[in-house]
Protein backbone atom coordinates (compact mmCIF):
# COMPACT_ATOMS: atom_id res chain seq x y z
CA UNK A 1 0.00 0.00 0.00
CA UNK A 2 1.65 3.44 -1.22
CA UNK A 3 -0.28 6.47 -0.21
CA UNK A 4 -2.35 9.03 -2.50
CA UNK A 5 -0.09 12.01 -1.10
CA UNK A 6 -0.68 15.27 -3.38
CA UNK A 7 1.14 17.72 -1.82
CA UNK A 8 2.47 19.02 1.58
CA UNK A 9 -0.59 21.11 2.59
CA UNK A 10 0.70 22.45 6.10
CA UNK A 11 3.63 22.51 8.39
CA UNK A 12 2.31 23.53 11.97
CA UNK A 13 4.54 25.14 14.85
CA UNK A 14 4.05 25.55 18.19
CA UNK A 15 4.26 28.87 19.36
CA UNK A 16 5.11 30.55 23.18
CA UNK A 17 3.12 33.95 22.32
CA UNK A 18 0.47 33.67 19.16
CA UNK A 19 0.46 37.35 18.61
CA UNK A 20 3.99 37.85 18.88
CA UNK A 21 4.56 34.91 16.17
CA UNK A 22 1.33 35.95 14.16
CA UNK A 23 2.92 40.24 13.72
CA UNK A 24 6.55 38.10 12.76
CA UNK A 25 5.10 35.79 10.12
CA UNK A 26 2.38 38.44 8.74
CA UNK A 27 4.33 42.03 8.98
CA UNK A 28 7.59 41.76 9.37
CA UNK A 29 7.81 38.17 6.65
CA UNK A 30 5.01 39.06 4.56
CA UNK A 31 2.72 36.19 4.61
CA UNK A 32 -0.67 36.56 4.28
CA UNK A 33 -3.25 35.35 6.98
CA UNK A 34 -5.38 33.18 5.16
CA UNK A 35 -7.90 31.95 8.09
CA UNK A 36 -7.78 32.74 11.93
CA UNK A 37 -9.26 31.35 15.05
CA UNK A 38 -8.77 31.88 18.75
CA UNK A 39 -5.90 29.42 18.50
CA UNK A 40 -5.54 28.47 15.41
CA UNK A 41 -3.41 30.54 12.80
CA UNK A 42 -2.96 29.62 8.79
CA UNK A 43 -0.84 31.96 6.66
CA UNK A 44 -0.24 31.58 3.17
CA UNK A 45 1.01 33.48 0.09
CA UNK A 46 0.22 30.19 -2.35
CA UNK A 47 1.30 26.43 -1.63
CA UNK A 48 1.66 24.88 2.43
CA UNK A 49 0.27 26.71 4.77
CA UNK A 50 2.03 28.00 7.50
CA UNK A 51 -0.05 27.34 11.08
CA UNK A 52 0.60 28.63 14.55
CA UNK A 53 -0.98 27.35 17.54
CA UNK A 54 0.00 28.25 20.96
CA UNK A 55 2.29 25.37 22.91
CA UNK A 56 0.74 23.90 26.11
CA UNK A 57 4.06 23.02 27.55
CA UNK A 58 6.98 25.55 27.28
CA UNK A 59 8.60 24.95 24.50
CA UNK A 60 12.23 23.91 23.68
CA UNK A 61 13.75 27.16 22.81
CA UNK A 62 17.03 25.77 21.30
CA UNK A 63 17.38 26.64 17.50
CA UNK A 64 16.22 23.94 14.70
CA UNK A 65 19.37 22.13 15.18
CA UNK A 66 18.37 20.68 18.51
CA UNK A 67 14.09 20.77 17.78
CA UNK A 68 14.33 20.11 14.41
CA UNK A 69 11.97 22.64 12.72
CA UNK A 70 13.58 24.80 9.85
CA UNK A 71 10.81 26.37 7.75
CA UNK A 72 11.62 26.95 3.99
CA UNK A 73 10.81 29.87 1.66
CA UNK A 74 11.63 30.44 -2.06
CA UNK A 75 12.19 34.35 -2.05
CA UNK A 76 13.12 36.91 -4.78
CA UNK A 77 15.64 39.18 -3.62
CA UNK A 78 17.87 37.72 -0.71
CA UNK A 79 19.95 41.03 0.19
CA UNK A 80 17.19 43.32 0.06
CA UNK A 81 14.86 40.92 2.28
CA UNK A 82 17.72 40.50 4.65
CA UNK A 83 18.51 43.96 4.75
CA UNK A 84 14.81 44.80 5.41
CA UNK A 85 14.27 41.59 8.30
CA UNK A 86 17.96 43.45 9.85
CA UNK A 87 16.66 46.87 10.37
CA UNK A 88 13.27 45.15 11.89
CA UNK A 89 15.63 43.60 14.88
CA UNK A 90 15.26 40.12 13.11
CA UNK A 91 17.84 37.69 14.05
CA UNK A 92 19.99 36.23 11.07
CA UNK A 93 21.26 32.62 12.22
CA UNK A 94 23.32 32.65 9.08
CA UNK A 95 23.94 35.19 6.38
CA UNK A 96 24.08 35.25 2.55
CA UNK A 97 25.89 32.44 1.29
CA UNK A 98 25.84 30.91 -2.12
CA UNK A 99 25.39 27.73 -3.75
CA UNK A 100 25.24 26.75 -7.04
CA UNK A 101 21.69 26.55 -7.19
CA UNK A 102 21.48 30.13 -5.34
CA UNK A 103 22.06 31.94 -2.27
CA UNK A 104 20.32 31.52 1.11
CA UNK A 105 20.53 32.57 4.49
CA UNK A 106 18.69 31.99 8.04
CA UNK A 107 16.70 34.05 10.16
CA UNK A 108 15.26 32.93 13.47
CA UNK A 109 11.44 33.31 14.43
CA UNK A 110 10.29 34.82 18.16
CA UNK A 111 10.93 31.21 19.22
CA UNK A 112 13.97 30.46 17.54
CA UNK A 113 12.82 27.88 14.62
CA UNK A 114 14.40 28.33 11.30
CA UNK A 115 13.58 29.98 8.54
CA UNK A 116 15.95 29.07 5.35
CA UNK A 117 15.38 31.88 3.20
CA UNK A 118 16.95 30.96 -0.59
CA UNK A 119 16.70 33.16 -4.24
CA UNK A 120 17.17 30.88 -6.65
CA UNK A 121 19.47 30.87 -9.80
CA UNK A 122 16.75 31.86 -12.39
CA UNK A 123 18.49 30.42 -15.26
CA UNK A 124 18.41 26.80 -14.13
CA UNK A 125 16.55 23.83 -14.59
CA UNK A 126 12.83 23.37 -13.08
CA UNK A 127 14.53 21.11 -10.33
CA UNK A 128 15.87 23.82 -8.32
CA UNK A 129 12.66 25.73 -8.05
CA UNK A 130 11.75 24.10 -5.05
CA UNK A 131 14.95 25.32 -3.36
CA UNK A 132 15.61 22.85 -1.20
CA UNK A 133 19.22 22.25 -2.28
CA UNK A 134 19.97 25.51 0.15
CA UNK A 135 17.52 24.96 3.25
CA UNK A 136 20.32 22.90 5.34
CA UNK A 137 21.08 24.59 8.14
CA UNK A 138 24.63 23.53 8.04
């Protein structure tokens, strides 16, 4: 038996402060709140959806390496973005560094997960448009 799986519709993260988390993700990242409940969070610009829910045990606030979360997002312009998330107080794990494929960098969350931010090299094959060739956090 081989599941039917489509696509990854939803990565969900456990949050210390929803508001906090929701204003990082929506104002200062840019994604787009596509439905909200009391506890219940889903952002979106177009593929998985991004959902915060607040954690009922205090979380581990280590960074990805240790809980194992790193969030991944195709973006256009790295240096601009990072340049922008800088003068918002936003907390770069790892700055620009390039790959074949493209360049990427890290930026931390409110609770310290992992967010692999990576501009891809236009001019390349199909394969790389996921851009997960630059999300390791190593």
């Amino acid at each position: 038996f081989v599941m039917n799986i489509r696509h990854l519709g939803s990565v969900i993260i456990a949050v210390s402060n929803l508001e906090k988390s929701v204003k990082f993700y929506n104002e200062i990242i840019g994604m787009p709140i596509k439905n909200k409940r009391e506890n219940w969070v889903e952002l979106a610009k177009q593929g998985a959806t991004v959902i915060l829910h607040p954690a009922t045990h205090p979380i581990n606030t280590g960074t990805s390496i240790e809980n194992g979360i790193v969030i991944g997002l195709v973006i256009g312009d790295i240096k601009d973005a990072l340049q922008e998330l800088k003068s918002q107080n936003v907390t770069v794990y790892r700055d620009i560094v390039s790959h074949k494929t493209g360049k990427n960098a890290i930026i931390l969350d409110p609770d310290k997960y992992m967010i692999s931010l990576f501009e891809p090299v236009l001019a390349d094959s199909a394969e790389q448009a996921t851009g997960f060739h630059g999300f390791a956090p190593l």
